[in-house]
N, C-alpha and C. Protein backbone atom coordinates (compact mmCIF):
# COMPACT_ATOMS: atom_id res chain seq x y z
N UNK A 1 19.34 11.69 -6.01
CA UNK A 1 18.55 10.46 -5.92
C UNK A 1 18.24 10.00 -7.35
N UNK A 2 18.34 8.94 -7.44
CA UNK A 2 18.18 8.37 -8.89
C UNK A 2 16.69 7.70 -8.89
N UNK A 3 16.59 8.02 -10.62
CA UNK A 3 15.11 7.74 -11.11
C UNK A 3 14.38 6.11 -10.45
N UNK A 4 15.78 5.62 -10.12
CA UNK A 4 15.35 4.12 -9.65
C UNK A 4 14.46 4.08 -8.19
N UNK A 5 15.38 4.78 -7.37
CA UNK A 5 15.29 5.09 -6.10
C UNK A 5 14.07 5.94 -5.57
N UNK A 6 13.89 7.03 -6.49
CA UNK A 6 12.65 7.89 -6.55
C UNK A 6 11.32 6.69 -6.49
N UNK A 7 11.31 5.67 -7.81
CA UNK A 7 10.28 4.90 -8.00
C UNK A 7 10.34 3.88 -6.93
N UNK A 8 11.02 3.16 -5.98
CA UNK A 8 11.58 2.07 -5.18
C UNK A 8 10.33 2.94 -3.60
N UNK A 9 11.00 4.47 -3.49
CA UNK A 9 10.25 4.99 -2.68
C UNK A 9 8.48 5.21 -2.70
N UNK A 10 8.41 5.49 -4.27
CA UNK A 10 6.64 5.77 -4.36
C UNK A 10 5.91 4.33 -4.31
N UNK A 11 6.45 3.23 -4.64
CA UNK A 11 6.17 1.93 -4.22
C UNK A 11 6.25 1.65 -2.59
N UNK A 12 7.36 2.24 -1.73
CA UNK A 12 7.18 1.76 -0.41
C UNK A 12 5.99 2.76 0.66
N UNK A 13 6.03 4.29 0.00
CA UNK A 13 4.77 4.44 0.12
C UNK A 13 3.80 3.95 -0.24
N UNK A 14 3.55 3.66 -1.58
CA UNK A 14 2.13 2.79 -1.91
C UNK A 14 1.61 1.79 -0.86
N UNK A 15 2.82 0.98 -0.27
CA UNK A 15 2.74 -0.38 0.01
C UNK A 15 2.85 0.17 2.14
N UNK A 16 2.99 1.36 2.27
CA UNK A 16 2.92 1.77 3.72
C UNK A 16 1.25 2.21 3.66
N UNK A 17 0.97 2.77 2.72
CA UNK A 17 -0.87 3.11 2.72
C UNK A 17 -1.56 1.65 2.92
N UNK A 18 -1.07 0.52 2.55
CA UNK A 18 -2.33 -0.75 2.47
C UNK A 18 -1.80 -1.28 3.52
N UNK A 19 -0.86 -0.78 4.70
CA UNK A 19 -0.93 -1.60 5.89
C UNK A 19 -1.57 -0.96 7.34
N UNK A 20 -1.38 -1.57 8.38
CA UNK A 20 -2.23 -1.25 9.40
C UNK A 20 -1.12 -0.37 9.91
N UNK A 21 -1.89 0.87 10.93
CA UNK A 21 -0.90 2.06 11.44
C UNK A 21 0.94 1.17 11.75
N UNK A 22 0.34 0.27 12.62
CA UNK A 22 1.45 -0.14 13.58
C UNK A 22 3.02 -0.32 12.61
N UNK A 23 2.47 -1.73 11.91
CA UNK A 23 3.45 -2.13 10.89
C UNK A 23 3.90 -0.78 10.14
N UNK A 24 3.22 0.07 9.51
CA UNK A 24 3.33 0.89 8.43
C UNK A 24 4.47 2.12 8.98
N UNK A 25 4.23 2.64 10.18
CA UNK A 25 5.30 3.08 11.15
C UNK A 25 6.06 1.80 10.94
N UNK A 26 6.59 1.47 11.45
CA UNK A 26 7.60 0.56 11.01
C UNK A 26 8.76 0.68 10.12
N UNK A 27 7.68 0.29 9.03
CA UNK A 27 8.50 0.26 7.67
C UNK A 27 9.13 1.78 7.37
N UNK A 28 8.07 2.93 7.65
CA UNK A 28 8.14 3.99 8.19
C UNK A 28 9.99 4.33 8.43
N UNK A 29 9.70 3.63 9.45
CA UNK A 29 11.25 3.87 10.30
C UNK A 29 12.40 3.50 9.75
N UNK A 30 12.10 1.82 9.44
CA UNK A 30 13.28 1.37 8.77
C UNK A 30 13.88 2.17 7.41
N UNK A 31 12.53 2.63 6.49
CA UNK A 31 13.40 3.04 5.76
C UNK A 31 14.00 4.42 5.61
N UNK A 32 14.27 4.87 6.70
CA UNK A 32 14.76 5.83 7.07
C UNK A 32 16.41 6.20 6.80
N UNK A 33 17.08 6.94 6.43
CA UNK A 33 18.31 6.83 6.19
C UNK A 33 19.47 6.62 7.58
N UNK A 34 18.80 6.97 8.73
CA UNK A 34 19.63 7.05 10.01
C UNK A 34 19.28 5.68 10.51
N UNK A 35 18.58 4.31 9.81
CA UNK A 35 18.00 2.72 9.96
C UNK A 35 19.15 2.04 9.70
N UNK A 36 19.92 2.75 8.56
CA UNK A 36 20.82 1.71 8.22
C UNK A 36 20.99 0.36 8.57
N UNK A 37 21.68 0.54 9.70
CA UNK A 37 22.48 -0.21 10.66
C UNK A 37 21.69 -1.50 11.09
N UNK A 38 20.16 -0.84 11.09
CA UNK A 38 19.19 -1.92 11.58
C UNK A 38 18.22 -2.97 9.95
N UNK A 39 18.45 -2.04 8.72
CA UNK A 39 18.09 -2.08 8.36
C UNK A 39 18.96 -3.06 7.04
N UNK A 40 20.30 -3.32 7.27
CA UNK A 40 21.22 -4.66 6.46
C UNK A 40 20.97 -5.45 7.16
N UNK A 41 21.12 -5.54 8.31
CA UNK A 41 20.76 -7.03 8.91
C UNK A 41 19.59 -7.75 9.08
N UNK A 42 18.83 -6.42 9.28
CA UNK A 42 17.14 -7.43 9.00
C UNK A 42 16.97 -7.64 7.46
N UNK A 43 17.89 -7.03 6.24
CA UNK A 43 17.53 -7.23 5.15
C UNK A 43 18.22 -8.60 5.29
N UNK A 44 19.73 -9.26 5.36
CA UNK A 44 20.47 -9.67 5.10
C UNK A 44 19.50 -11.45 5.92
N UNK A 45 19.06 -11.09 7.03
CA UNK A 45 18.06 -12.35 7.99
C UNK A 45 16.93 -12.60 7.27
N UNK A 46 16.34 -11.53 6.49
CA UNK A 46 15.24 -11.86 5.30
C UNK A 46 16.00 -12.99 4.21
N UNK A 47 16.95 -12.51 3.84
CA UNK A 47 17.50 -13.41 2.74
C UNK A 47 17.59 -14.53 3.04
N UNK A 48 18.63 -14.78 4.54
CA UNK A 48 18.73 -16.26 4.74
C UNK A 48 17.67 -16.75 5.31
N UNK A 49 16.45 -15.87 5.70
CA UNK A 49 14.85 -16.90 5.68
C UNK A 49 14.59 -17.28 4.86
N UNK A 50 14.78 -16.53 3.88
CA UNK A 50 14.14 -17.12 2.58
C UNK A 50 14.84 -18.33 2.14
N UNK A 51 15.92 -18.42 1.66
CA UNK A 51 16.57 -19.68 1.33
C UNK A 51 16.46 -20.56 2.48
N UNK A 52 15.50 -20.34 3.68
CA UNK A 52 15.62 -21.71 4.53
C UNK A 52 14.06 -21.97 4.54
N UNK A 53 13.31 -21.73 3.88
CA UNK A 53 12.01 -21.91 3.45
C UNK A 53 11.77 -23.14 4.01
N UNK A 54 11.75 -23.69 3.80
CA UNK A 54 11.43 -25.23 3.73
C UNK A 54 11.57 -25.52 5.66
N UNK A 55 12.24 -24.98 6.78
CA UNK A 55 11.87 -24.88 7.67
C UNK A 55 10.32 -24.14 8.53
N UNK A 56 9.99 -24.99 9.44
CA UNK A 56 8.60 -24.18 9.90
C UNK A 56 8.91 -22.70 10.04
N UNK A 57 8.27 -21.81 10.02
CA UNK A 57 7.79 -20.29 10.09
C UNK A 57 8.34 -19.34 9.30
N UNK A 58 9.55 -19.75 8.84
CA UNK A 58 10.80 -19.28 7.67
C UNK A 58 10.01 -19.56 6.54
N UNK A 59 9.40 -18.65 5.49
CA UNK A 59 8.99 -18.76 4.35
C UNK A 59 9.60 -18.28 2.94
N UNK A 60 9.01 -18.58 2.02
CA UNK A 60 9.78 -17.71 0.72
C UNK A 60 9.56 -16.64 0.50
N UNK A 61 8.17 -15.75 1.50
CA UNK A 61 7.85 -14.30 1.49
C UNK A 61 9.52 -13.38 1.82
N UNK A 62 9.89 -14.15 2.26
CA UNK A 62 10.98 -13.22 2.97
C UNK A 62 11.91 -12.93 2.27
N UNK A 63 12.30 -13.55 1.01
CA UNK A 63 13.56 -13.34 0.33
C UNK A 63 12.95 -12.18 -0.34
N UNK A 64 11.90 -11.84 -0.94
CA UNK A 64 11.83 -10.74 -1.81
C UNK A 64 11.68 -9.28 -1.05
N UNK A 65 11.29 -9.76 0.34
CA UNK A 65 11.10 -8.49 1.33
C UNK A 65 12.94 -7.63 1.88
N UNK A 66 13.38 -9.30 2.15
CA UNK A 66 14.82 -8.61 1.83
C UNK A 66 15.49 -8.43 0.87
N UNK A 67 15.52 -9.01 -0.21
CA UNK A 67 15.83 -7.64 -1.51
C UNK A 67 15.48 -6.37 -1.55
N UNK A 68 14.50 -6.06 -1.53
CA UNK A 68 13.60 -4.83 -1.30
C UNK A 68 14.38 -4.22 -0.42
N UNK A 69 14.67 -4.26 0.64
CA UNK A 69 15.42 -3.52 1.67
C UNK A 69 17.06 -3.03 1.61
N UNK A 70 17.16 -4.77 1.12
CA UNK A 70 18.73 -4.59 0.47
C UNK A 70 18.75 -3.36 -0.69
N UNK A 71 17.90 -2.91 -1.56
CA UNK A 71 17.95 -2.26 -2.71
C UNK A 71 17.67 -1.08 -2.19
N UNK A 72 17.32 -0.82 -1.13
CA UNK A 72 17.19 0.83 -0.38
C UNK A 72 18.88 1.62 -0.54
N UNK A 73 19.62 0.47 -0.52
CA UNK A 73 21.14 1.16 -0.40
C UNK A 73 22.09 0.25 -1.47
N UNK A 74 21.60 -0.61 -1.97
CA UNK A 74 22.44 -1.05 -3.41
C UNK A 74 22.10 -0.45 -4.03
N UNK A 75 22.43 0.27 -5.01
CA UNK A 75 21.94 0.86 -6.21
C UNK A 75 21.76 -0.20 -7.27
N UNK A 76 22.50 -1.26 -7.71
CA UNK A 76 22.39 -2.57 -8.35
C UNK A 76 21.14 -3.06 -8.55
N UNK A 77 20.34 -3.33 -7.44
CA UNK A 77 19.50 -3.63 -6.87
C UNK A 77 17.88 -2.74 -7.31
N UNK A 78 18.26 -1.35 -7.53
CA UNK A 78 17.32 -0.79 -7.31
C UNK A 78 16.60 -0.69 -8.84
N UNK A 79 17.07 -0.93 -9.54
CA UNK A 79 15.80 -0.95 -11.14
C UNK A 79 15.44 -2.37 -11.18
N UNK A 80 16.24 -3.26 -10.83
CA UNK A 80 14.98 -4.56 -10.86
C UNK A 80 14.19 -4.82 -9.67
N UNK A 81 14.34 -4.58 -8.72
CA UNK A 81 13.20 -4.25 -7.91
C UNK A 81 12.34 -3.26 -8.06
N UNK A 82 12.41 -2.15 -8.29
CA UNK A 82 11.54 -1.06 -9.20
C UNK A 82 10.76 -1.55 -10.04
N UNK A 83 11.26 -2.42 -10.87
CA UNK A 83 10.60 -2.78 -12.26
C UNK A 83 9.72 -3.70 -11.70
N UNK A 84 9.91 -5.03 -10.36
CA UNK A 84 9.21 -6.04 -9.74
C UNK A 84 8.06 -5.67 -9.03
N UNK A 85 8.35 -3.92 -8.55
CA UNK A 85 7.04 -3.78 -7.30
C UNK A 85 6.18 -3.21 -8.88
N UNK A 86 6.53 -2.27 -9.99
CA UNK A 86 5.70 -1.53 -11.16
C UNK A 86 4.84 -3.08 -11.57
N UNK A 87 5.01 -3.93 -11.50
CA UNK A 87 4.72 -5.19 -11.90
C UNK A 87 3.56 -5.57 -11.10
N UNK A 88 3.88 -6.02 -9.86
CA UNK A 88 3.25 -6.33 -8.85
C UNK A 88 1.98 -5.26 -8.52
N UNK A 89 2.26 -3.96 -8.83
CA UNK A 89 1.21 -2.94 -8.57
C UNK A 89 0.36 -2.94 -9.32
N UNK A 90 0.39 -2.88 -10.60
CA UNK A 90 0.13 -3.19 -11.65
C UNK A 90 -1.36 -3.96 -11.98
N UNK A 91 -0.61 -5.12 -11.82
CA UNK A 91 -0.94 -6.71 -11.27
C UNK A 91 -2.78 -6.05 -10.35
N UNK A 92 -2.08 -5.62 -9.25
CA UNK A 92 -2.73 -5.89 -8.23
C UNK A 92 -3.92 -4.68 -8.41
N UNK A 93 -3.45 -3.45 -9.10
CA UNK A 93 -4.80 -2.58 -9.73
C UNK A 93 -5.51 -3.18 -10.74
N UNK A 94 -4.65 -3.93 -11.71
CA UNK A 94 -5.73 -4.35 -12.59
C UNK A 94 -7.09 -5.81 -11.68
N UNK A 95 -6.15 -6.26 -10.44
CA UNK A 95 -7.16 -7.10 -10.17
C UNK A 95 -8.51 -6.90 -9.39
N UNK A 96 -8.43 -5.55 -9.01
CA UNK A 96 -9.22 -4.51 -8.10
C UNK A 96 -9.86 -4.01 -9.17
N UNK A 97 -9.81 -3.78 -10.48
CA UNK A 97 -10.42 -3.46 -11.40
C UNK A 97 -11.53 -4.44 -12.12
N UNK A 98 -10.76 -5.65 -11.96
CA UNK A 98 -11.55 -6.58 -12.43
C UNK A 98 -12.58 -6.85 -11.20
N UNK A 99 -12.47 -7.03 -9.86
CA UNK A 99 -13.13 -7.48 -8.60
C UNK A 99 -14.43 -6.36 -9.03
N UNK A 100 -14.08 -5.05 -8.96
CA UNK A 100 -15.11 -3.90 -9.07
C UNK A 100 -16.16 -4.23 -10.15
N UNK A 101 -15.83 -4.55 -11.34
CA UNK A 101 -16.84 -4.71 -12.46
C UNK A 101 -17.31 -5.73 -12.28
N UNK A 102 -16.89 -6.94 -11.54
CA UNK A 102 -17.57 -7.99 -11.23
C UNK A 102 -18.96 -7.48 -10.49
N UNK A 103 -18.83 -7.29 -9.56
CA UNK A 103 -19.52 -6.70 -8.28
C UNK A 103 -20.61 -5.77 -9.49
N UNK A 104 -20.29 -4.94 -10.15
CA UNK A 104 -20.97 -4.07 -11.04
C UNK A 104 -22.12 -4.77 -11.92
N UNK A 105 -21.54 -5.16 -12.68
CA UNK A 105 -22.39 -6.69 -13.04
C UNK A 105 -23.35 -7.31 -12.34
N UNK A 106 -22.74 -7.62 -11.52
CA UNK A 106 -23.92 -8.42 -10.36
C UNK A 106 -24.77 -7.85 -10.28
N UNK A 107 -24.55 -6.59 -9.60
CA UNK A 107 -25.73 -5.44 -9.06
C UNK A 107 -26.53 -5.59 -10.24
N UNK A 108 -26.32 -5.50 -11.30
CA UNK A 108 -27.10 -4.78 -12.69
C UNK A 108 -27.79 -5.93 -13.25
N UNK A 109 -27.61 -6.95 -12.41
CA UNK A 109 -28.30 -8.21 -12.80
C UNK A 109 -29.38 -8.20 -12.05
């Protein structure tokens, strides 16, 4: 397993802890190595949601969800998505960091 793939996984755990049981099984499953089969074509229907954005319920969330999936088995794929979720995590601790000291502040006011 490559260093990419290792990090691609501790991100889809990260990102299976902040969802609700149901979904999180899920993702759970799909990314399972025996998913495959189920798991190019729902990547591959993510993609072409995404480029059809601009239709009702089809959004642009979806193109990066199917990359992500697609990169479970491209290897191509898997250090810039690696590098996108290290980003995004990132991102999203430092903003939980900032929310907390806010709140901290307050109190101490």
């Amino acid at each position: 397993m490559s260093q990419h793939q290792k990090e691609l996984d501790r991100h889809f755990a990260w990102f299976e802890n902040k969802l609700p049981p149901r979904p999180a099984q899920f993702v759970g499953w799909v990314r399972k190595p025996s998913s495959i089969y189920v798991r190019i074509p729902l990547a591959f229907l993510l993609v072409i949601g995404g480029f059809l954005s601009f239709l009702p319920v089809l959004g642009l969330w979806m193109l990066p969800l199917g990359l992500l999936l697609f990169a479970q088995d491209v290897p191509p794929l898997q250090k810039p998505m690696a590098q996108g979720l290290g980003w995004i995590e990132r991102k999203w601790l430092e903003r939980q960091r900032a929310k907390l000291e806010r709140e901290r502040v307050k109190r101490m006011q």
